[in-house]
Protein backbone atom coordinates (compact mmCIF):
# COMPACT_ATOMS: atom_id res chain seq x y z
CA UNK A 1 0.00 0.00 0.00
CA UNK A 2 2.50 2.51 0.98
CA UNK A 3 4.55 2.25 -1.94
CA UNK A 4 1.19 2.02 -4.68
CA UNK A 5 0.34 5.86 -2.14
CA UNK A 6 4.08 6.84 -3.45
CA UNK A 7 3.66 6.09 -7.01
CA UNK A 8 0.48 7.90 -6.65
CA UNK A 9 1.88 10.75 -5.19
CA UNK A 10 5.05 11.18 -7.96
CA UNK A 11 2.62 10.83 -10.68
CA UNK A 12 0.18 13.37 -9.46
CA UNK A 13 3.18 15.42 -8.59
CA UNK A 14 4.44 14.76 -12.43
CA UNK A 15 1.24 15.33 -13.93
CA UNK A 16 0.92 18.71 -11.97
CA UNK A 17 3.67 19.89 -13.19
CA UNK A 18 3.08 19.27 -16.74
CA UNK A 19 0.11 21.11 -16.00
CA UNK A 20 1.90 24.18 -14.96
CA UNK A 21 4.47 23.87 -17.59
CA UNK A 22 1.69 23.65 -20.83
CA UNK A 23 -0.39 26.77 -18.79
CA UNK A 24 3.05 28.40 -19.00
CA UNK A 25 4.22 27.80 -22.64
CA UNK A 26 0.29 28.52 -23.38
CA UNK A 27 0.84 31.70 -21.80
CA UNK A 28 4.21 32.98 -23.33
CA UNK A 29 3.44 33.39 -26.64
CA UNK A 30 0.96 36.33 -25.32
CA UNK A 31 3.34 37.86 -22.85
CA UNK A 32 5.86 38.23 -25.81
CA UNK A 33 3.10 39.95 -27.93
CA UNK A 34 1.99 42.08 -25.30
CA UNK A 35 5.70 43.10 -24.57
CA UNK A 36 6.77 43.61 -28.20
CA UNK A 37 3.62 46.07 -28.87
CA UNK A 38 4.55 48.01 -25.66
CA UNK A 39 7.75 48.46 -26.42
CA UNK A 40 7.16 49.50 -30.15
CA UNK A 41 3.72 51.22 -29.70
CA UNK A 42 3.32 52.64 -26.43
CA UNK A 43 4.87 55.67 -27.13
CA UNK A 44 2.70 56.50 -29.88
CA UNK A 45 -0.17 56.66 -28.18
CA UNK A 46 -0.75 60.48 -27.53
CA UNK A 47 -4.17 62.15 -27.86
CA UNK A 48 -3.16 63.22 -31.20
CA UNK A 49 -2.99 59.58 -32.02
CA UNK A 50 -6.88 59.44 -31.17
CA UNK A 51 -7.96 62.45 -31.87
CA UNK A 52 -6.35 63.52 -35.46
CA UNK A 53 -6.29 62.44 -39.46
CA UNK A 54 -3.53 59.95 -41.17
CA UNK A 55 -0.38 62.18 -42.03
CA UNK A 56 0.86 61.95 -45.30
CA UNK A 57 3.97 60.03 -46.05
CA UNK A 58 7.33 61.54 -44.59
CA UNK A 59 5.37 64.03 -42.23
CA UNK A 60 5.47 63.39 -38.13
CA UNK A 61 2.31 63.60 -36.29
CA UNK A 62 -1.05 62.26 -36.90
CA UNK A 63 -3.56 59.66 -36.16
CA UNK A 64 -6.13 57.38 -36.81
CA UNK A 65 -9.32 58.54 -35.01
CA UNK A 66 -10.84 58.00 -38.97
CA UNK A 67 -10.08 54.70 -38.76
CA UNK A 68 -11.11 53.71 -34.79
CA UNK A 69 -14.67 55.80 -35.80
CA UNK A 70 -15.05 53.30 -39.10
CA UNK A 71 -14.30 50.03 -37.12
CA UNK A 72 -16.74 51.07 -34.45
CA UNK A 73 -19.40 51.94 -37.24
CA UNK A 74 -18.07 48.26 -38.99
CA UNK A 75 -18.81 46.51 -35.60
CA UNK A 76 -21.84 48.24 -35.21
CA UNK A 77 -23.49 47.19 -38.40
CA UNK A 78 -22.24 43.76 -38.45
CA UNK A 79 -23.45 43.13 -35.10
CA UNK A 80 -27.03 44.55 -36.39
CA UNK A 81 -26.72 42.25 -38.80
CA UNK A 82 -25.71 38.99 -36.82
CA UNK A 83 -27.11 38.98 -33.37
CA UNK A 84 -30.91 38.94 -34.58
CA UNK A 85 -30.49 36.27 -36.96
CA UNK A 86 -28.49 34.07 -35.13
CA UNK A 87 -30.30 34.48 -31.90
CA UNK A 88 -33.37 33.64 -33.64
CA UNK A 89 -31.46 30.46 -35.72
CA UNK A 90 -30.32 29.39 -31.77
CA UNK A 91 -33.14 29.25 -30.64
CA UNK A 92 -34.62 26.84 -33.75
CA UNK A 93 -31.74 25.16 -33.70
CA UNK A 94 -32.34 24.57 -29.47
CA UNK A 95 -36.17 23.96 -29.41
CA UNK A 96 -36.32 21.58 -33.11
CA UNK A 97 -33.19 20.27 -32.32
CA UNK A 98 -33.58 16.39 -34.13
CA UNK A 99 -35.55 17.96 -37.16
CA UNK A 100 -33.93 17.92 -40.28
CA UNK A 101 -33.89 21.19 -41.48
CA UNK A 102 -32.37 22.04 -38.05
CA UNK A 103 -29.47 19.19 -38.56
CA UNK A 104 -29.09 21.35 -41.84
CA UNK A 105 -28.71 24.50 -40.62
CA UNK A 106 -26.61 23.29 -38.25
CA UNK A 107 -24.11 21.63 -40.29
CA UNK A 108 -24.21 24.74 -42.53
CA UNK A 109 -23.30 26.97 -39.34
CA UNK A 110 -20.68 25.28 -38.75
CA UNK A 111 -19.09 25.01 -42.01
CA UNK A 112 -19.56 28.68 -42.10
CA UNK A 113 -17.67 29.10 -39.07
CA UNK A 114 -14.43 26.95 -40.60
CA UNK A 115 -14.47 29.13 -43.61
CA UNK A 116 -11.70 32.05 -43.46
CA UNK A 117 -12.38 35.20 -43.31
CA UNK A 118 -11.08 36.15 -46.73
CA UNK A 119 -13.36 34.15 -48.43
CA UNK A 120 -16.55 35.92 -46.85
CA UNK A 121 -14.89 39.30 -48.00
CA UNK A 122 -15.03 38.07 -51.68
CA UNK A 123 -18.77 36.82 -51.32
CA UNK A 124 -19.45 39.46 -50.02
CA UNK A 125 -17.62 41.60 -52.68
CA UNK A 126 -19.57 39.13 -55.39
CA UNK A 127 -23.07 40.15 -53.83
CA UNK A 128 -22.82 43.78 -52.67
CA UNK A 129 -19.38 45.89 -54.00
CA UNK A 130 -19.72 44.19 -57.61
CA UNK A 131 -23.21 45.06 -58.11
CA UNK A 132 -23.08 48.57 -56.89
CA UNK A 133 -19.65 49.24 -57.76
CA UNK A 134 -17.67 51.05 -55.21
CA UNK A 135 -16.38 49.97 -51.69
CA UNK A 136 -18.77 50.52 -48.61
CA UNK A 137 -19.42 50.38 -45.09
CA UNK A 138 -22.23 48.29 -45.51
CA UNK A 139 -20.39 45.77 -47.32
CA UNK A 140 -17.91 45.52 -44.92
CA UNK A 141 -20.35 45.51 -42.10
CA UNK A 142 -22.51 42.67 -43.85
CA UNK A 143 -19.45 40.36 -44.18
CA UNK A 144 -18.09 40.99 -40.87
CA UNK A 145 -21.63 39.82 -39.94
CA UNK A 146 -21.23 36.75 -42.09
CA UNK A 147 -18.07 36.16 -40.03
CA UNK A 148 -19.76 36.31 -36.39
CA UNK A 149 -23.10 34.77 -37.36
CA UNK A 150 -22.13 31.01 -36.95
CA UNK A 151 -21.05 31.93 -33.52
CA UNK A 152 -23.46 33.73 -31.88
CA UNK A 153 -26.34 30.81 -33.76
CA UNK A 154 -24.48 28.38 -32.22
CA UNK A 155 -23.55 29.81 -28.93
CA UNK A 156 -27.43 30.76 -28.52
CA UNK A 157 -28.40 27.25 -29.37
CA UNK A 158 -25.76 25.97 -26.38
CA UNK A 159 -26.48 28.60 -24.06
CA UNK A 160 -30.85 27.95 -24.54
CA UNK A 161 -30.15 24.12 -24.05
CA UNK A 162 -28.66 24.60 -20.21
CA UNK A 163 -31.28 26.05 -19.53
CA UNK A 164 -33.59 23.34 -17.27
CA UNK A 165 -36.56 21.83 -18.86
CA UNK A 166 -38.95 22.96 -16.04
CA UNK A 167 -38.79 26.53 -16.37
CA UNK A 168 -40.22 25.65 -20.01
CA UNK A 169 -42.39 23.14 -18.64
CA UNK A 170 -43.73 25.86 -16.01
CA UNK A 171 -44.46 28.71 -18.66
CA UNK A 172 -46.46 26.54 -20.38
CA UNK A 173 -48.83 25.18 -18.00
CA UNK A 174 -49.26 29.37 -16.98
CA UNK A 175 -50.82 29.20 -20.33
CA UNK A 176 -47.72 31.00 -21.82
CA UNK A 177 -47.98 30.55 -26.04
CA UNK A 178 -44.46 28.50 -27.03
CA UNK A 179 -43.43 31.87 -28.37
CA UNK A 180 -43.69 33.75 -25.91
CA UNK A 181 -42.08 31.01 -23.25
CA UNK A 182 -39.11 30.77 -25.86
CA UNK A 183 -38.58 34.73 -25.95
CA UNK A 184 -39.22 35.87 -21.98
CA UNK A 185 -38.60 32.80 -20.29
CA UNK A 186 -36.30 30.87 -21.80
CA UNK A 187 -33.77 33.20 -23.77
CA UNK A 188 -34.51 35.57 -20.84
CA UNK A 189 -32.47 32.85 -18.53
CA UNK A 190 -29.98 32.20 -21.47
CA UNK A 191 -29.15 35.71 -21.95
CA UNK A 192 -25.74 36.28 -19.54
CA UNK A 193 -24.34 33.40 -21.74
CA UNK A 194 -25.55 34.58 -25.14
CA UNK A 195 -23.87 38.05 -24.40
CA UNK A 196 -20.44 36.83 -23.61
CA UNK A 197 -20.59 35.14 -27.35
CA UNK A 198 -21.93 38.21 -28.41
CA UNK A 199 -18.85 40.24 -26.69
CA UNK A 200 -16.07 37.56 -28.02
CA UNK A 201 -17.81 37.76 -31.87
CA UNK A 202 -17.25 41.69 -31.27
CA UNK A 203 -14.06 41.02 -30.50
CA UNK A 204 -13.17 38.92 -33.30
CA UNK A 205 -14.89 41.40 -35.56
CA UNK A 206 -13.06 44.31 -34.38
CA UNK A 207 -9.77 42.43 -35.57
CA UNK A 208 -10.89 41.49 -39.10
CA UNK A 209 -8.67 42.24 -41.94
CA UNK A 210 -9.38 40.23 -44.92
CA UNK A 211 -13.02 40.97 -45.54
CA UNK A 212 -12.40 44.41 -45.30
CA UNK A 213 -9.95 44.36 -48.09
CA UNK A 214 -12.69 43.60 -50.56
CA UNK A 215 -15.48 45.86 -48.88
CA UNK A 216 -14.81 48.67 -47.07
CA UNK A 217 -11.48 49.11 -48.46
CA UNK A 218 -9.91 51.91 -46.23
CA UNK A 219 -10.35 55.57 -46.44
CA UNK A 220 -7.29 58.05 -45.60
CA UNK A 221 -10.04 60.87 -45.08
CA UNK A 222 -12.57 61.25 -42.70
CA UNK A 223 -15.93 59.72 -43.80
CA UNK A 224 -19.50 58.31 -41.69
CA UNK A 225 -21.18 57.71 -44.69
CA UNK A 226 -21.37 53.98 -44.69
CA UNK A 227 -22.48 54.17 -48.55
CA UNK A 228 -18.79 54.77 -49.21
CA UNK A 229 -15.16 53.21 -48.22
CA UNK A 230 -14.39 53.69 -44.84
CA UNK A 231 -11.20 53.53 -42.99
CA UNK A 232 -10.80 50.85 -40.24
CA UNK A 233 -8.18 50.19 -37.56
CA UNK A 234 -7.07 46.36 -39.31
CA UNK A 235 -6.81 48.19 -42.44
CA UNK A 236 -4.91 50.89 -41.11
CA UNK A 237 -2.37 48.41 -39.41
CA UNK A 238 -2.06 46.62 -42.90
CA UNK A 239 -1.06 49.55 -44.56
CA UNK A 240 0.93 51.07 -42.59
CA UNK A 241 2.87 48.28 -41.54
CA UNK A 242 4.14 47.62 -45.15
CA UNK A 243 5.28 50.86 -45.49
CA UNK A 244 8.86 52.22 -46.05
CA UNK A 245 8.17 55.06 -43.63
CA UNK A 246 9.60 54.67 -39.74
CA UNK A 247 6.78 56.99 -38.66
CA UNK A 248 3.58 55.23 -39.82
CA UNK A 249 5.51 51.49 -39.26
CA UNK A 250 5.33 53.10 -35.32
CA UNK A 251 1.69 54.00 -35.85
CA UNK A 252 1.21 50.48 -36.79
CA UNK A 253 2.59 49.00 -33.86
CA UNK A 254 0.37 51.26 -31.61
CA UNK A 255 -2.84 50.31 -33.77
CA UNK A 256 -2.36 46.70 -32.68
CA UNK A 257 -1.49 47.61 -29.47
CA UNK A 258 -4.85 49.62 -29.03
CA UNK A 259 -6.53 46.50 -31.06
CA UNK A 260 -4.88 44.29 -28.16
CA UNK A 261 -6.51 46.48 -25.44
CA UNK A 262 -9.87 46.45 -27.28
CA UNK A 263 -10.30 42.72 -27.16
CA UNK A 264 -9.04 42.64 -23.39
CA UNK A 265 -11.85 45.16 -22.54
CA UNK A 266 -14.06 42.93 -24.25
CA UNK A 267 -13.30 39.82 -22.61
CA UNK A 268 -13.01 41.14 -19.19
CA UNK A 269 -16.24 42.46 -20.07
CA UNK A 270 -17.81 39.23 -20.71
CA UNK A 271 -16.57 37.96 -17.82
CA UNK A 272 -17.51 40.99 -15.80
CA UNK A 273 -21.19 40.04 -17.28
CA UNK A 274 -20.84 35.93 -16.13
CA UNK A 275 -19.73 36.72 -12.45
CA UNK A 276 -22.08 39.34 -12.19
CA UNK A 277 -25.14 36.63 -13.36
CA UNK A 278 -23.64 34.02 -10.90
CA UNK A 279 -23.75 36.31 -7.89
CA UNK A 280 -27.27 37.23 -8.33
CA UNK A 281 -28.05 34.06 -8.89
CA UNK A 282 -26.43 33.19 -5.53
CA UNK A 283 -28.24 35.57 -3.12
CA UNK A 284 -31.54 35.05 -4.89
CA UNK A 285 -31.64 31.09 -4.30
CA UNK A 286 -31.30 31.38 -0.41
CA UNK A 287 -34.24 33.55 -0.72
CA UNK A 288 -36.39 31.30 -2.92
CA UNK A 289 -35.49 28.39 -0.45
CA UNK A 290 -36.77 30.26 2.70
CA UNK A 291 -39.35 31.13 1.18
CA UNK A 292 -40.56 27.98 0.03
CA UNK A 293 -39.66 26.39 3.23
């Protein structure tokens, strides 16, 4: 016995540490990142940075608040676009789960997640730029949308299935239409879950490149009409990073460091939204059990 408790013990203590050592190596990769853009971007970022218009080539100074205005007005449409659509396919997909057309759309969600990005900015391209011909906001806002869609159907359809059968069940016999039930009861309950997808789609949005390279373009100028090209803060990075010039190469390092920061937000955000959910949760079920006691 005692020496089947010390095998035990070294191979918990081995496994353990492989543990900490993949958490580690999982970790580093970021850490380097996050140092590299600090130490090549941090000292761009002056209120002039935020605040003024792209400089022309050669000349010190300027900004990109163009281009952090057009990816909030990107983000903005493609979430428009997305988060009714796929809520409403998540919850099909949830309550007709074992019907076929749901087993369709479901497979078709998730091949539409596996695509990349760049081919949703040429569909997108195909069925909006092409037949209009110029670059837009609404393009690239609609294929952005294309890109996020899958996740937040699919997250919606996870999220509504945790949710217990008897709150359903309970709804109904109130005399609550299946509707209804679906829309204040049951995505109601779901919601905390559905808007951390909704945050890390927004995140993954906000960092798009490829799409945009066939719909919105970029625009050095400032512009809100999303009828036109529109700068964006991927875009920006793109183009300045390929260029010859130290000053806008800089600019481009503190565009991906703001990017960085964005997604953080985000993400602390939706966690900020889970924790928040759990400790209501907590201090109203002590309440509900003295009371029905």
């Amino acid at each position: 016995m005692n020496a089947r408790s010390h095998r035990r013990k070294r191979t918990g203590r081995v496994m353990t540490a492989l543990t900490w050592t993949a958490a580690i190596v999982a970790i580093i990769p970021l850490v380097m990142i996050l140092a590299h853009l600090l130490v090549n971007g941090l000292g761009q970022l002056t209120p002039t940075f935020f605040t003024q218009l792209p400089s022309p080539p050669g000349v010190h100074g300027g900004g990109v608040a163009n281009a952090i205005v057009g990816s909030i007005m990107l983000v903005a449409i493609a979430m428009t676009v997305a988060v009714p659509v796929g809520i409403g396919a998540g919850l099909y997909l949830a309550e007709h789960r074992r019907g076929r057309f749901a087993q369709a759309v479901r497979l078709l969600a998730d091949v539409l997640s596996g695509l990349p990005s760049i081919v949703l900015g040429i569909f997108a391209w195909e069925l909006i730029v092409r037949p209009s011909g110029h670059f837009s906001a609404w393009a690239g806002g609609i294929a952005l949308g294309l890109l996020v869609l899958p996740l937040v159907a699919r997250a919606t359809e996870e999220m509504v299935r945790l949710v217990p059968v008897a709150l359903t069940e309970a709804a109904l016999a109130l005399g609550f239409s299946r509707w209804r039930t679906s829309l204040t009861v049951v995505l109601r309950t779901a919601m905390p879950g559905i808007v951390t997808a909704m945050l890390i789609a927004m995140s993954r949005a906000a960092g798009e490149t490829a799409p945009l390279l066939f719909t919105a373009f970029g625009n050095p100028f400032w512009s809100v009409d999303p009828a036109r090209p529109i700068a964006a803060l991927p875009l920006q990075i793109y183009a300045y990073a390929q260029s010859p010039y130290d000053e806008w190469r800089a600019q481009a390092w503190a565009g991906a460091l703001v990017l960085l920061i964005l997604v953080t937000v985000i993400s602390v955000t939706g966690r900020a939204v889970v924790r928040a959910r759990a400790r209501l949760l907590s201090a109203v079920t002590p309440r509900v059990g003295r009371a029905d006691g």
